[in-house]
Protein backbone atom coordinates (compact mmCIF):
# COMPACT_ATOMS: atom_id res chain seq x y z
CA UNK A 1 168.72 89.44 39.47
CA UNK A 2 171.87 88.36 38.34
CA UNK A 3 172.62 83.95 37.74
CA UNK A 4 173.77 83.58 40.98
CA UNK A 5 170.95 84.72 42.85
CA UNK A 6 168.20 83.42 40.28
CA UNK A 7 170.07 79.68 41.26
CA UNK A 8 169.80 80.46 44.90
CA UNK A 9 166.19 81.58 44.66
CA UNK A 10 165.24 78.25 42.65
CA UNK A 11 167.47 76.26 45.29
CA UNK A 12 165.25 77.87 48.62
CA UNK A 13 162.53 79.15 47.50
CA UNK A 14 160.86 77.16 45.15
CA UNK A 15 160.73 74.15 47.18
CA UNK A 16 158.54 75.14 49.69
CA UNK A 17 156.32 77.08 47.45
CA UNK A 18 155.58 73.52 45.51
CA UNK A 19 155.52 71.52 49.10
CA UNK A 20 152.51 74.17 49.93
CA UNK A 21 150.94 73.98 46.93
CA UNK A 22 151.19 70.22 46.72
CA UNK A 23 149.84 70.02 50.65
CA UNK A 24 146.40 72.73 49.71
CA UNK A 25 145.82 70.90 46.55
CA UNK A 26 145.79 67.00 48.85
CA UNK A 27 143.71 68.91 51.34
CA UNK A 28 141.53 70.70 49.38
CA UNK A 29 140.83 67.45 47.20
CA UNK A 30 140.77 64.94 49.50
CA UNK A 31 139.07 61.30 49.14
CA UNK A 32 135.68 60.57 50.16
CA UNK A 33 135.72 57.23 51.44
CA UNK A 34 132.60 54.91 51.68
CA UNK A 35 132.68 53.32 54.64
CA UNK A 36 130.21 51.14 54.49
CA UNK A 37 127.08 50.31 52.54
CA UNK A 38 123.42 49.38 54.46
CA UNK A 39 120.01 48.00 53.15
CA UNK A 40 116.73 47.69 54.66
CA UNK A 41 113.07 47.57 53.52
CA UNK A 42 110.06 48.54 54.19
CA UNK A 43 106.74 47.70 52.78
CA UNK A 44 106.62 50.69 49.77
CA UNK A 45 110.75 50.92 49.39
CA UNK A 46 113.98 49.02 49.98
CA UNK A 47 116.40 51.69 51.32
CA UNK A 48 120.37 51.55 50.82
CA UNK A 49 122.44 53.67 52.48
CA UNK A 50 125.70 54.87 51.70
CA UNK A 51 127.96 55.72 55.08
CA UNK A 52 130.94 58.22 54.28
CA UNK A 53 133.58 60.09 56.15
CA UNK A 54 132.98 63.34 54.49
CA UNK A 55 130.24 65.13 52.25
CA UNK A 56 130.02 63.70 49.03
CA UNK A 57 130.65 64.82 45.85
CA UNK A 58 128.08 62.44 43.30
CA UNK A 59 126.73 61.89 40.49
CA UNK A 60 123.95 59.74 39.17
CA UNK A 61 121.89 58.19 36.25
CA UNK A 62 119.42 56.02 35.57
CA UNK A 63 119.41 53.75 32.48
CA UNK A 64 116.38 50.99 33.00
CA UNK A 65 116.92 48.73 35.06
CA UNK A 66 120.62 50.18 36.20
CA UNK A 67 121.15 52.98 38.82
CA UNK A 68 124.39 54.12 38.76
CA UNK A 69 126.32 56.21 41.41
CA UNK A 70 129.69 57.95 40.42
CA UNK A 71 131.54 58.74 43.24
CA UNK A 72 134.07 62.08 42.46
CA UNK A 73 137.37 61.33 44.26
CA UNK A 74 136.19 58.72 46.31
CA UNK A 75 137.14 55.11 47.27
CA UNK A 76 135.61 52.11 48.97
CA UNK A 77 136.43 51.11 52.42
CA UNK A 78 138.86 47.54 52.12
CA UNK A 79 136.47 45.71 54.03
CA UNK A 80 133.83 46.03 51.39
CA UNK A 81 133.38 43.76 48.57
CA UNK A 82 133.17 44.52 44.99
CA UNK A 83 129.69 42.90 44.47
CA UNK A 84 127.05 42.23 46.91
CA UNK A 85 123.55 40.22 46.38
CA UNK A 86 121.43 42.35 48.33
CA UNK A 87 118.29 40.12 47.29
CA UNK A 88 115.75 42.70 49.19
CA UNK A 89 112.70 43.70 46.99
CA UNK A 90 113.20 46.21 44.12
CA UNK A 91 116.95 45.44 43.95
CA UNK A 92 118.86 42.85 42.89
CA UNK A 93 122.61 43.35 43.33
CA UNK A 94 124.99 46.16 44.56
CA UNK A 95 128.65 46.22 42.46
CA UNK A 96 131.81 48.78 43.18
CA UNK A 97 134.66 49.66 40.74
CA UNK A 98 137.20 51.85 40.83
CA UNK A 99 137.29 53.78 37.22
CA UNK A 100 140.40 56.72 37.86
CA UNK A 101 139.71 59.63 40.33
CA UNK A 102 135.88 57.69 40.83
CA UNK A 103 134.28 55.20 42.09
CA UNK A 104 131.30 53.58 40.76
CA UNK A 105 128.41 52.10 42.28
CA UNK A 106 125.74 50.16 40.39
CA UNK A 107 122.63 49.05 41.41
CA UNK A 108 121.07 46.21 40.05
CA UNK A 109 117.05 47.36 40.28
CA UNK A 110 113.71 45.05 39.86
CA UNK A 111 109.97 45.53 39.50
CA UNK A 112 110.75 49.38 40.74
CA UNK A 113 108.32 52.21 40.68
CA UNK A 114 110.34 55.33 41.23
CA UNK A 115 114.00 56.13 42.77
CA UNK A 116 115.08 59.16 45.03
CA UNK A 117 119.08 59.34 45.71
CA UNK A 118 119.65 62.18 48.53
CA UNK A 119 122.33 63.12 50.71
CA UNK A 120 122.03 63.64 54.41
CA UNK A 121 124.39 65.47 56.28
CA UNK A 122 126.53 64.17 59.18
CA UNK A 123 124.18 64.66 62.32
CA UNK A 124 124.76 63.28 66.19
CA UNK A 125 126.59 59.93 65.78
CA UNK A 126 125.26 59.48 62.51
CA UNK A 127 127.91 60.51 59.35
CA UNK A 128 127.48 61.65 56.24
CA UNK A 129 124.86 59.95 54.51
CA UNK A 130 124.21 58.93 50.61
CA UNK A 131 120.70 57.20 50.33
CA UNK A 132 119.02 55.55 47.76
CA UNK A 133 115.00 54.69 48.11
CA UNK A 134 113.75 52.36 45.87
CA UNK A 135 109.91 52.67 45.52
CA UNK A 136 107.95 49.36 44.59
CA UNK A 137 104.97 48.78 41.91
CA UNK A 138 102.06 48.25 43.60
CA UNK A 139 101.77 44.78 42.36
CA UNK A 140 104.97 44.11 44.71
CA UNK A 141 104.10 45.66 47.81
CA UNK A 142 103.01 43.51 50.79
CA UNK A 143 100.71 45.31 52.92
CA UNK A 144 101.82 49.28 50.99
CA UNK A 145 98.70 50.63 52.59
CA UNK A 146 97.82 49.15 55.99
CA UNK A 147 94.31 50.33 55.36
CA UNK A 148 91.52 47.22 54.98
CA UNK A 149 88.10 48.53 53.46
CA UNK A 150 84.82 47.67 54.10
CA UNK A 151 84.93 47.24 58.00
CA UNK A 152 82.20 47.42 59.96
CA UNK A 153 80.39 51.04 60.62
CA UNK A 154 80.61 50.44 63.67
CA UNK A 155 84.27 49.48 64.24
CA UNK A 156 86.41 51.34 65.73
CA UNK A 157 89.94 51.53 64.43
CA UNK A 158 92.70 52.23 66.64
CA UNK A 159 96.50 53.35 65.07
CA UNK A 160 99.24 51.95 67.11
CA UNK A 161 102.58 53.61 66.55
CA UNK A 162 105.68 51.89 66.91
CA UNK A 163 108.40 54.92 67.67
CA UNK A 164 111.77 55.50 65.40
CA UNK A 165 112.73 52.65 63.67
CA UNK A 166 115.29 51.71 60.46
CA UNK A 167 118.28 54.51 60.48
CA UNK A 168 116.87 55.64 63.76
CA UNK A 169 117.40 53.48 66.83
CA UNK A 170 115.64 55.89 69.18
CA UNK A 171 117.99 55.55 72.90
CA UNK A 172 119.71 52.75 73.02
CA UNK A 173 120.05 50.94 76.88
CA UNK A 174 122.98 50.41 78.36
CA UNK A 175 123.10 46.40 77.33
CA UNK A 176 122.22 47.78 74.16
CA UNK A 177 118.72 47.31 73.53
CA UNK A 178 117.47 49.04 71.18
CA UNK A 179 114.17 51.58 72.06
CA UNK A 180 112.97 50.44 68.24
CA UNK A 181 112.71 46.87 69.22
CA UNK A 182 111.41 47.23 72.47
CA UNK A 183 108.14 49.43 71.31
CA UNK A 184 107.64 47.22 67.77
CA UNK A 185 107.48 44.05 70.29
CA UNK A 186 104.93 46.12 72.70
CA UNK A 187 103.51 47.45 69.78
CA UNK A 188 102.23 44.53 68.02
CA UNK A 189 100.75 42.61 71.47
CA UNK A 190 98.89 45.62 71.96
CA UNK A 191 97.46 44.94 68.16
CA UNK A 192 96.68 41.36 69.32
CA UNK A 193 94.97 42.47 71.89
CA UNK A 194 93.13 45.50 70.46
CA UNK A 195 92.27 43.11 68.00
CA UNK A 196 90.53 40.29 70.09
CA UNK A 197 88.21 43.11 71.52
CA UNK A 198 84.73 43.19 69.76
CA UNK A 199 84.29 46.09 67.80
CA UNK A 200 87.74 47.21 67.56
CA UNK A 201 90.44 46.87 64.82
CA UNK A 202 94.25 47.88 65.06
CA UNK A 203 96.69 49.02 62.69
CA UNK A 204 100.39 49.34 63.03
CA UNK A 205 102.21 52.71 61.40
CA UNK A 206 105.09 50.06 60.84
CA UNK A 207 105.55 46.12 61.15
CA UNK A 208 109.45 45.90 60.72
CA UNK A 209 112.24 47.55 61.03
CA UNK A 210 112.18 50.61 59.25
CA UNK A 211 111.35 54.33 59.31
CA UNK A 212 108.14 55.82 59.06
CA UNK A 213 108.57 59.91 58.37
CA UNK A 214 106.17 61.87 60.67
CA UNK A 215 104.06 62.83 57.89
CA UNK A 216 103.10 59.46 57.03
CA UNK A 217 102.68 58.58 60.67
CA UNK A 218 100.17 60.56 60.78
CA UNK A 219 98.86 60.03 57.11
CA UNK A 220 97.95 56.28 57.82
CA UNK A 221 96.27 57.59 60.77
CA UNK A 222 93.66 59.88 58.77
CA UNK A 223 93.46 56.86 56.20
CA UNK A 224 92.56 54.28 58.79
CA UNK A 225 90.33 57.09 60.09
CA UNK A 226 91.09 56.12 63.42
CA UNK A 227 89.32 56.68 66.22
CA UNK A 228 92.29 57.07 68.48
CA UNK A 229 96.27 57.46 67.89
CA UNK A 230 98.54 55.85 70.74
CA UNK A 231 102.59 56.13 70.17
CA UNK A 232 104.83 54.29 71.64
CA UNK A 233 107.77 54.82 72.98
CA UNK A 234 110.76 53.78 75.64
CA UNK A 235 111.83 56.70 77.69
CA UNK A 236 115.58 57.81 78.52
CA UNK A 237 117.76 60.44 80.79
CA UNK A 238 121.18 60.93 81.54
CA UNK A 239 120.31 60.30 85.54
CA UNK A 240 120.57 56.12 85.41
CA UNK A 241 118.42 55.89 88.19
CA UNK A 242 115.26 58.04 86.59
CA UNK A 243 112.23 55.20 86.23
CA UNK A 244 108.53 55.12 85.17
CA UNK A 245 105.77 55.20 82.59
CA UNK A 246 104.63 58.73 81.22
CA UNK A 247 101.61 59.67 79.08
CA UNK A 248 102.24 62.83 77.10
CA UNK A 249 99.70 64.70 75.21
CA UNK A 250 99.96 67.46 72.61
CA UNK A 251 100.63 71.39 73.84
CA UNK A 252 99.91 74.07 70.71
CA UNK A 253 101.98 76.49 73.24
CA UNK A 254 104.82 75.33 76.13
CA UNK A 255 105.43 72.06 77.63
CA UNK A 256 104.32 71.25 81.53
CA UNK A 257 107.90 71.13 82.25
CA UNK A 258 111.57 71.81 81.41
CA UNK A 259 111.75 67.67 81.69
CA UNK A 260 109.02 67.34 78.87
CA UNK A 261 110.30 70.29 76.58
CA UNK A 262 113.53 68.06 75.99
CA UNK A 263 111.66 65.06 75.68
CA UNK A 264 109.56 66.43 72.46
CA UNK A 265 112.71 67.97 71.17
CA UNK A 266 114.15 65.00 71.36
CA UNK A 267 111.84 62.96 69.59
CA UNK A 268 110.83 65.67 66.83
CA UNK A 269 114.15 65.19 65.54
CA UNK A 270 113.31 61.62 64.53
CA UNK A 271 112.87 62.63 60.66
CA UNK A 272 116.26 64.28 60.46
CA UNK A 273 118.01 60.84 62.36
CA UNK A 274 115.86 58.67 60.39
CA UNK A 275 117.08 59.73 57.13
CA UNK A 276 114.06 61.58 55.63
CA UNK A 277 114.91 64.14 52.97
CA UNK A 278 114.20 67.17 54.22
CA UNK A 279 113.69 65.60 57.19
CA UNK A 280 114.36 69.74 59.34
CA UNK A 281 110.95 70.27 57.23
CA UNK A 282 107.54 70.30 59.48
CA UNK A 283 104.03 69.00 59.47
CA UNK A 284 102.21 72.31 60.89
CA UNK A 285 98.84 72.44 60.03
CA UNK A 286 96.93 74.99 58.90
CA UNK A 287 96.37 77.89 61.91
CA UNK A 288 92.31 77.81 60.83
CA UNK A 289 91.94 74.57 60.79
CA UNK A 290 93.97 74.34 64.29
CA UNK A 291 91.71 76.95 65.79
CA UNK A 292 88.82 75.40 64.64
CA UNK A 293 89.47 71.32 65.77
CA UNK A 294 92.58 71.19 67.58
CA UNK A 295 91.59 72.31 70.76
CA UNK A 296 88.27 69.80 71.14
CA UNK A 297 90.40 66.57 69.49
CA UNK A 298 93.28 67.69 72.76
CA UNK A 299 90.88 67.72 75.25
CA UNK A 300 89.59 63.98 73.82
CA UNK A 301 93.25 63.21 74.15
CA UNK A 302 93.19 64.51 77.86
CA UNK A 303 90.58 62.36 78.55
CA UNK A 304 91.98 59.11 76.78
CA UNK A 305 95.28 59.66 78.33
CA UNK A 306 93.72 60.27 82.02
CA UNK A 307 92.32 56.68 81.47
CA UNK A 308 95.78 55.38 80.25
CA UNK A 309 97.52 56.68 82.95
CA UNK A 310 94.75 55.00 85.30
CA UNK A 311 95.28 51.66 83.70
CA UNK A 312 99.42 51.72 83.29
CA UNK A 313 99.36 52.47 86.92
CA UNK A 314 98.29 49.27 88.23
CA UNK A 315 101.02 47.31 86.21
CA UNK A 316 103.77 49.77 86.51
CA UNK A 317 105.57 52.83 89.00
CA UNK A 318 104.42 55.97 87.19
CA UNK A 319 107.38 59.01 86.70
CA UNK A 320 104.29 61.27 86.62
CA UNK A 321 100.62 60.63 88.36
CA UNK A 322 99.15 62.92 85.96
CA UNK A 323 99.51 63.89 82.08
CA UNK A 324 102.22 65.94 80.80
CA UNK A 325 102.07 67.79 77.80
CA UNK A 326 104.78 69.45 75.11
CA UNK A 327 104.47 70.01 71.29
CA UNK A 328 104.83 66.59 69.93
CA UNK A 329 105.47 66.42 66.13
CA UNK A 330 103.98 62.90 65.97
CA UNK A 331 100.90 64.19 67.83
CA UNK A 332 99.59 66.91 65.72
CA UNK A 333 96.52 65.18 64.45
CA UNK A 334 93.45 67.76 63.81
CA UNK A 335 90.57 65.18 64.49
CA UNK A 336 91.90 61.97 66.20
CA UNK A 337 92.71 62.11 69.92
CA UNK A 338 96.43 61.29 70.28
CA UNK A 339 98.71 60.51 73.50
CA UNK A 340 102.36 59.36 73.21
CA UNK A 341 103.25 56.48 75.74
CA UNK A 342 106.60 56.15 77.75
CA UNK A 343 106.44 52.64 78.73
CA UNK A 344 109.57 52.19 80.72
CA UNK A 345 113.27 53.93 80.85
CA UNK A 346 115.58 51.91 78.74
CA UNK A 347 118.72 54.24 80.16
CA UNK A 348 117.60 52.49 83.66
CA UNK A 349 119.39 48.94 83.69
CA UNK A 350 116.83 47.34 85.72
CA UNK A 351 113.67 48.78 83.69
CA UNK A 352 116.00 47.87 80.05
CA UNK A 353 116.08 44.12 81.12
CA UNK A 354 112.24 44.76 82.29
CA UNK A 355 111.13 46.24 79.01
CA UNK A 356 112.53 42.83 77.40
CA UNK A 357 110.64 40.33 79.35
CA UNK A 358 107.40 39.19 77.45
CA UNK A 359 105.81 39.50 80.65
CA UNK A 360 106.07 43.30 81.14
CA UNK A 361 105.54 43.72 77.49
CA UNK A 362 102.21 41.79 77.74
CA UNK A 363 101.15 43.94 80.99
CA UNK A 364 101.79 47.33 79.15
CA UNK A 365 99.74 46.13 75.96
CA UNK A 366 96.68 45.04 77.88
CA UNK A 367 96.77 47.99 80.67
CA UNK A 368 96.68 50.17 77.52
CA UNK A 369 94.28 47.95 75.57
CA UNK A 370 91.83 48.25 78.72
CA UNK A 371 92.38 52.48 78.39
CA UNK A 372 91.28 52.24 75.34
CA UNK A 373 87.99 50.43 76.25
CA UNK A 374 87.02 52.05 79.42
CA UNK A 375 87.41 55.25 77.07
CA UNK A 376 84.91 54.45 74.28
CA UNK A 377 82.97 52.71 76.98
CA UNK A 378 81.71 55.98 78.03
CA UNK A 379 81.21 57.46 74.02
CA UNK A 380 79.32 54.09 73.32
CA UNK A 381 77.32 53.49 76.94
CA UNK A 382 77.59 52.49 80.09
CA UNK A 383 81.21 53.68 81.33
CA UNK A 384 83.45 52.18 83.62
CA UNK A 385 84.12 52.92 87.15
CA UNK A 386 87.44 54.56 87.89
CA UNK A 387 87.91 52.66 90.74
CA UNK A 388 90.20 49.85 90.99
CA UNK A 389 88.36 46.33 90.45
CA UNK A 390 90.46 43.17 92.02
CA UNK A 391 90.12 40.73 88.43
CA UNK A 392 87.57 37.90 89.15
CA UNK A 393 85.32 40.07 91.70
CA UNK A 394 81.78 39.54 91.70
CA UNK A 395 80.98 43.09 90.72
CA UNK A 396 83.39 42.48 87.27
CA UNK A 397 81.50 42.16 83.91
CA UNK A 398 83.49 41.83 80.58
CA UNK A 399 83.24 44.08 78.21
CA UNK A 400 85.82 44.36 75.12
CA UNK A 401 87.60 41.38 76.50
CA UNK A 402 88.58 43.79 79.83
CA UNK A 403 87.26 43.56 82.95
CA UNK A 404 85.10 46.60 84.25
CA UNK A 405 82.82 47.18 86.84
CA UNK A 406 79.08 48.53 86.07
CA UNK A 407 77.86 51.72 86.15
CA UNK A 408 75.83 52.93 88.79
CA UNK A 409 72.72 54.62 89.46
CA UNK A 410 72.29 58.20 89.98
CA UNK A 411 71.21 59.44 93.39
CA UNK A 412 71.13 63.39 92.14
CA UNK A 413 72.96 65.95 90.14
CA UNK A 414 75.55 69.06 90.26
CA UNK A 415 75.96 72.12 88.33
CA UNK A 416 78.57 72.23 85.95
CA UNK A 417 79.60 75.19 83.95
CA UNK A 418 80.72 74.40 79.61
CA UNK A 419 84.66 75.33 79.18
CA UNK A 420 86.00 76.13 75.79
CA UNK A 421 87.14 72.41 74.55
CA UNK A 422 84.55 70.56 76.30
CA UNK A 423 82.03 67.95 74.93
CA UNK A 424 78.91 66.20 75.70
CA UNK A 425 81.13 62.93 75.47
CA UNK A 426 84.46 64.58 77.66
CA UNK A 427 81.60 65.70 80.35
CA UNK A 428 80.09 62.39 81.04
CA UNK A 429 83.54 60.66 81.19
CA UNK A 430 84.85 63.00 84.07
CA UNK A 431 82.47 62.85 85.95
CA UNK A 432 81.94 58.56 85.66
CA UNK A 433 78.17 58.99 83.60
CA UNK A 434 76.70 58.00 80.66
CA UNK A 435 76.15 60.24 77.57
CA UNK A 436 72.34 59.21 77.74
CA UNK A 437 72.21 59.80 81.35
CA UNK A 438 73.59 63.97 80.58
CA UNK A 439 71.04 64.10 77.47
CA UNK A 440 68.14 62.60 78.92
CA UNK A 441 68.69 64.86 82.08
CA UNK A 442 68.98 68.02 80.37
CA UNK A 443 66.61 67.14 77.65
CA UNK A 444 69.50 67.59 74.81
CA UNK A 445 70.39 65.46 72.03
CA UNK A 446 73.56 64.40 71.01
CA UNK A 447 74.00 66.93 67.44
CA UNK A 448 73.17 69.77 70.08
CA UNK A 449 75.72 72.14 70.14
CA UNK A 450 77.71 73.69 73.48
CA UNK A 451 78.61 77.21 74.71
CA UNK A 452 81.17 78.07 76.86
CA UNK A 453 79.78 79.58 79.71
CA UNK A 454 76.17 77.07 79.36
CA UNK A 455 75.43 75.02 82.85
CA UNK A 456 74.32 71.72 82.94
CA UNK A 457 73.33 69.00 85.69
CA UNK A 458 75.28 66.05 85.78
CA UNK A 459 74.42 63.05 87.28
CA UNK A 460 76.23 62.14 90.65
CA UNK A 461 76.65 58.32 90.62
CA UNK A 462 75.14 56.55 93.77
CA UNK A 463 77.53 56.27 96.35
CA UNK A 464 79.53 59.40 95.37
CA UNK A 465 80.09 61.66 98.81
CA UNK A 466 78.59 64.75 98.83
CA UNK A 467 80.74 67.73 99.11
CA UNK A 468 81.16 71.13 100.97
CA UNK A 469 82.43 74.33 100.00
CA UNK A 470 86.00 75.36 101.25
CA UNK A 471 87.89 78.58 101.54
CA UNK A 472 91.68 77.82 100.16
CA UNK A 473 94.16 79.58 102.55
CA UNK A 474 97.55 80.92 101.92
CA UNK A 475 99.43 77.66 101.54
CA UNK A 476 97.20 75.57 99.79
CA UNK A 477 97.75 72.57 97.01
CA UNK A 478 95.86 70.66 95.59
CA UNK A 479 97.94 67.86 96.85
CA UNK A 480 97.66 68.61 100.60
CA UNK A 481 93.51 69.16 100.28
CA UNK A 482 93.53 65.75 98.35
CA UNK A 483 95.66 64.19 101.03
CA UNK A 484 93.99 65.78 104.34
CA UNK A 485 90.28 65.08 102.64
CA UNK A 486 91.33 61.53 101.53
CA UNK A 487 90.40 61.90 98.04
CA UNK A 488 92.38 62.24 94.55
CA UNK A 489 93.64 65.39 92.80
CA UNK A 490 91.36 64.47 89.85
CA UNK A 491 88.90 64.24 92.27
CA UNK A 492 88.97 67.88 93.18
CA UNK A 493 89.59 69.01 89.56
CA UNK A 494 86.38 67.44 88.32
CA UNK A 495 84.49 68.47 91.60
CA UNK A 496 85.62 72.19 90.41
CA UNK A 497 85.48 71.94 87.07
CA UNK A 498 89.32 72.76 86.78
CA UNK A 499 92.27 71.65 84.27
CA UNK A 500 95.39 70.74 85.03
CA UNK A 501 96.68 73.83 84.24
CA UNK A 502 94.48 75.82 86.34
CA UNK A 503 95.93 77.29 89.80
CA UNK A 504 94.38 77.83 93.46
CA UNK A 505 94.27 81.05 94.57
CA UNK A 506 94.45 82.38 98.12
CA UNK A 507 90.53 83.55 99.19
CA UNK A 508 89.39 81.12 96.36
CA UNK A 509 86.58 79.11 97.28
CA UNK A 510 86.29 75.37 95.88
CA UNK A 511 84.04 72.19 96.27
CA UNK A 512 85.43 69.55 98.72
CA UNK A 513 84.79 66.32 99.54
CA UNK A 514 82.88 65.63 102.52
């Protein structure tokens, strides 16, 4: 290559060779910028939360009472200021600078126990993600462990829990209200009442905004050791005009329908939205241990959420006249019965300004505060009817602070045949009898154990109709022999001994009402 050519190839060629290598080097190093910076607390940990436009690239170290962030190519959003007084417990004050190619964060900590700094990756509307939890001595936590010892024996303690909350909103209405504040307001009358009932206590998984991981959902649940786990929750769909309560129980296999398959799927990914590190992880329990208690503690849950749906029903249109079931993260409790409650759709504009009224709010706590006594009603005694009672009838007596009416005597007894899953305590409940009425009449006590296959007589409450035995034709529901016998589909499931799983066959022959 002679001069002349060497000065043409510097004069074309070079120039766009250093315009592409200037243009991959910007791209492939470009600036993270913090958008903005968020802080909440809860009572064990103040969180603050870093939002970004792009993954981070970070450093940090920890030098007493100092936590410092170093940002690699990074910058701070305008808008934010160099120093903030965050003033929430375990940190002081939050300061930026700008120190070259970095920026640097420092947090001014206080009375701390611990720190975790994570990243969470960009997910739904939620970007990338650098957060820093700030653990609290003991000595500084209000309320760390919502736990109180030495209760009565005898009381029963009920966990109330409050769905999403902090990073995660849950759905969001269309006047935007947030699902979080709706079922924290809910929440906590339902604790009132639970609370004014006799023989009851109630504890809340969370009292503020902020998240509770799954885990520890169900942690403060076995510490309580509760008697019964209710969650709560606001429902939502992408049809505006979709309205009701639900009551969901755990599934170990499918869900009851396509409807509640996206609803758990929905809500299981509350650990990943809420910021929890490792938040794709799981709390499966152990398949023994399943095997062994899971299936009795969902059939308890079947028969708490049968009275729930009962009660919610006379305050509120119900999406579903029955439970529905699907494989609920939140719900996977070995020993304590557990339903998850859909108060209201907040996507529905007329139901969102519903669920804010105090009003509604107080009629959703006490409907489910009155599930929950009719249902140890029949474990401690005397049981409820399942009839609907008119409030101030002559036939009421109070019992937990909820009106009931009182059982009745027995004018004879049925057959009924053990299924895998049932108790001595699930049997008397469906069919409206007291555990001592079952023992005493088939001379049993209450440590005696069940097989599945074993018949026992149940009492049939006075004033029960006697029933008939039916042939089901070609064509048959259980809806249309309900309807055209005037009686409920429960009603024919606990006359036949059937779940709601079970089908009719054609040629089948069933119990009916006469």
């Amino acid at each position: 290559m002679n001069d002349g050519e060497k000065k043409a190839f510097a004069k074309f060629v070079v120039p766009p060779l250093l315009f592409l290598f200037l243009f991959l080097s910007s791209a492939g190093f470009a600036a993270t910028q913090i958008l903005n910076v968020r802080h909440w607390s809860a009572p064990d940990h103040t969180r603050v939360v870093f939002d970004l436009d792009s993954d981070p690239d970070y450093t940090y170290a920890l030098d007493h009472e100092t936590l410092t962030v170093e940002f690699a190519g990074a910058f701070s959003h305008p808008s934010l200021p160099t120093a903030m007084n965050v003033a929430k417990p375990g940190i002081r004050a939050l300061k930026f600078a700008a120190e070259g190619e970095k920026t640097k964060a420092s947090l001014e900590l206080a009375d701390y126990s611990d720190v975790q700094v994570f990243k969470l990756k960009k997910f739904l509307d939620k970007p990338d993600r650098l957060v820093v939890d700030i653990y609290l001595k003991a000595t500084q936590t209000k309320d760390a462990s919502p736990v109180q010892p030495a209760l009565p024996v005898s009381t029963r303690v009920i966990v109330i829990d409050p769905g999403h909350g902090g990073e995660d909103p849950g759905a969001v209405g269309r006047r935007g209200t947030y699902e979080k504040d709706i079922v924290l307001s809910i929440s906590r009358e339902l604790k009132k009442q639970i609370d004014a009932m006799p023989g009851y206590r109630a504890v809340l998984t969370r009292d503020g905004d902020y998240y509770v991981s799954f885990n520890r959902r169900l942690q403060i649940a076995r510490e309580a050791n509760a008697s019964l786990f209710i969650s709560v929750h606001a429902d939502a769909a992408r049809n505006r005009r979709a309205r009701g309560s639900s009551v969901y129980c755990l599934s170990t296999g499918g869900a009851s329908s396509e409807a509640a398959r996206l609803l758990a799927n929905n809500e299981n990914l509350s650990d990943i939205v809420g910021g929890v590190a490792n938040g794709e992880g799981n709390n499966e329990s152990d398949p023994i241990l399943l095997n062994m208690f899971q299936t009795n503690t969902i059939n308890l849950s079947k028969t708490f959420a049968s009275s729930l749906i009962d009660s919610i029903g006379n305050v509120h249109y119900l999406k579903y006249d029955s439970l529905q079931e699907a494989p609920f993260r939140v719900l996977k409790l070995l020993d304590i019965p557990a339903v998850l409650l859909e108060t209201a759709f907040i996507s529905n504009a007329q139901e969102e300004k519903l669920l804010k009224t105090s009003a509604f709010q107080k009629k959703m706590a006490s409907a489910a505060a009155s599930a929950v006594g009719r249902y140890f009603a029949c474990a401690g005694g005397a049981p409820p009817s399942t009839a609907a009672v008119r409030p101030g009838s002559s036939a009421t007596r109070a019992e937990g602070g909820q009106t009931f009416v009182p059982s009745a005597p027995s004018r004879g007894s049925v057959s009924y045949r053990v299924r895998r899953g049932d108790t001595l305590y699930s049997i008397a409940r469906q069919h409206n009898t007291t555990l001592s009425a079952l023992l005493k009449l088939n001379a049993m006590k209450k440590t005696d154990t069940l097989r599945v296959g074993q018949r026992l007589q149940v009492p049939v409450p006075a004033g029960e109709r006697s029933t008939k035995s039916y042939l089901v034709k070609k064509g048959d529901t259980l809806y249309s022999l309900a309807r055209n016998h005037a009686c409920s589909i429960e009603e024919l499931r606990r006359l036949n001994n059937m779940t709601s799983s079970d089908a009719l066959l054609s040629g089948q022959r069933i119990r009916l009402p006469q």
